[in-house]
Protein backbone atom coordinates (compact mmCIF):
# COMPACT_ATOMS: atom_id res chain seq x y z
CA UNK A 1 -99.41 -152.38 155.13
CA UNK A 2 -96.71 -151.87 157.38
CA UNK A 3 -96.33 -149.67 160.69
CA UNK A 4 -94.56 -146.06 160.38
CA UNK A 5 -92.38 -146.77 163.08
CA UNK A 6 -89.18 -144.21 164.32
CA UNK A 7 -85.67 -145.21 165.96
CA UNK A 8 -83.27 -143.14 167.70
CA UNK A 9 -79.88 -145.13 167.46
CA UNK A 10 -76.62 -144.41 168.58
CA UNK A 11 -73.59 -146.31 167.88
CA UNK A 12 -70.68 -146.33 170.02
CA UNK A 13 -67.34 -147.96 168.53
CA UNK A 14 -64.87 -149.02 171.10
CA UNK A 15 -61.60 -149.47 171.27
CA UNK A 16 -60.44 -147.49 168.84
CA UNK A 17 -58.80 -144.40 167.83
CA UNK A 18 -60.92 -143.42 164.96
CA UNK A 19 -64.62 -143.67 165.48
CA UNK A 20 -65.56 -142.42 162.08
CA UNK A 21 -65.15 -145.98 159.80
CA UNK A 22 -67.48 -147.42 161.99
CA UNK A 23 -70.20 -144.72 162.51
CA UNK A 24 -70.10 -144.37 158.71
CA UNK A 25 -70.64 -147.94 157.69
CA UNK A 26 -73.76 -147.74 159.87
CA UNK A 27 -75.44 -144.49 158.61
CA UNK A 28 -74.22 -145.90 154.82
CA UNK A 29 -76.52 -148.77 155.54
CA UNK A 30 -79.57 -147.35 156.88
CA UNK A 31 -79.69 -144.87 153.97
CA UNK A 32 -79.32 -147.64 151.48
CA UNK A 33 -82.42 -149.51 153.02
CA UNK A 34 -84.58 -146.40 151.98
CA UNK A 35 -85.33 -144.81 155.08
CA UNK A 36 -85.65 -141.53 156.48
CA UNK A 37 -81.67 -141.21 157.94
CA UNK A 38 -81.55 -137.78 160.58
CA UNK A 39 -77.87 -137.52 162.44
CA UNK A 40 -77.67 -135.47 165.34
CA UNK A 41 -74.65 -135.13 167.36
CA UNK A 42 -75.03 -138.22 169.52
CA UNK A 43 -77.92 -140.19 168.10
CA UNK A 44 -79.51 -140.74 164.78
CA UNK A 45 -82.97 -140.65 164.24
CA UNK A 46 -84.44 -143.34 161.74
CA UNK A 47 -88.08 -143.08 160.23
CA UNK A 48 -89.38 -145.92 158.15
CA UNK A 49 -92.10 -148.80 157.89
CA UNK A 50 -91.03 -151.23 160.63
CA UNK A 51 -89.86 -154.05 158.51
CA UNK A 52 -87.83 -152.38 156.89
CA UNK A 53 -86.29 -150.52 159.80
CA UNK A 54 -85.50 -153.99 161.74
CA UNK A 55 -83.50 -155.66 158.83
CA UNK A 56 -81.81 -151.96 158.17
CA UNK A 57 -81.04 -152.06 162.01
CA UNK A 58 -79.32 -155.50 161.65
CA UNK A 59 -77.65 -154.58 158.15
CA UNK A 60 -76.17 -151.36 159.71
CA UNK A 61 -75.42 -153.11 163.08
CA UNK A 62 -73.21 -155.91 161.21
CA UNK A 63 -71.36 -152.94 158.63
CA UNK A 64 -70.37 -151.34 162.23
CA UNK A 65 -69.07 -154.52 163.55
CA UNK A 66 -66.94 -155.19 160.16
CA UNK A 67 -65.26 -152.05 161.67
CA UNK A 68 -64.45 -153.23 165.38
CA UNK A 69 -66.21 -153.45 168.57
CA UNK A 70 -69.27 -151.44 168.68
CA UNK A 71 -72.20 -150.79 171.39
CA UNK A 72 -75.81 -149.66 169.71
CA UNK A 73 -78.72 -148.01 171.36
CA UNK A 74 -81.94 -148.21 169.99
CA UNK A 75 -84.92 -147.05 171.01
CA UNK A 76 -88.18 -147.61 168.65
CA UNK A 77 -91.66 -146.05 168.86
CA UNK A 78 -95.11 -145.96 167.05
CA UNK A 79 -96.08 -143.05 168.23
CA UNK A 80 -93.60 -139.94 167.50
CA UNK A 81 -92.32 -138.61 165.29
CA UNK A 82 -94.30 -139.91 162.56
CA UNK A 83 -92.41 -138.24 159.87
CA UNK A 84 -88.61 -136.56 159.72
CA UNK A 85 -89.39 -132.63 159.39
CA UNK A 86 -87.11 -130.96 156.92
């Protein structure tokens, strides 16, 4: 069985006047993995076994790069939150 593992990620596109194609393509691609998909206003935060959420990190990571120069930062944890509330 795999670990319940959470992310917050935030994408940054640069260079570029329109940051939604980009942002879009990554949240489009998390979701489609399965996982638990929270956006906030300057992070996202992902909730999912951890295999899962590693490929869905790379998967979303290369459908933001499709779109232009992007930065991502992650931050992973075992311990909180276990589950999204809502």
């Amino acid at each position: 069985m795999e670990s319940v593992v959470s992310a917050q990620v935030s994408v940054y596109p640069l260079r570029t006047a329109h940051l939604g194609p980009a942002i879009d393509a990554f949240a489009a691609a998390l979701e489609e993995a399965g996982l638990q998909v929270t956006p906030g206003p300057m992070s996202t935060l992902v909730v999912g076994d951890a295999g899962t959420l590693f490929r869905a990190l790379q998967t979303a990571f290369e459908a933001a790069c499709d779109e232009g120069d992007v930065v991502m930062q992650v931050t992973v944890s075992n311990a909180c939150p276990r589950e999204v509330q809502g």
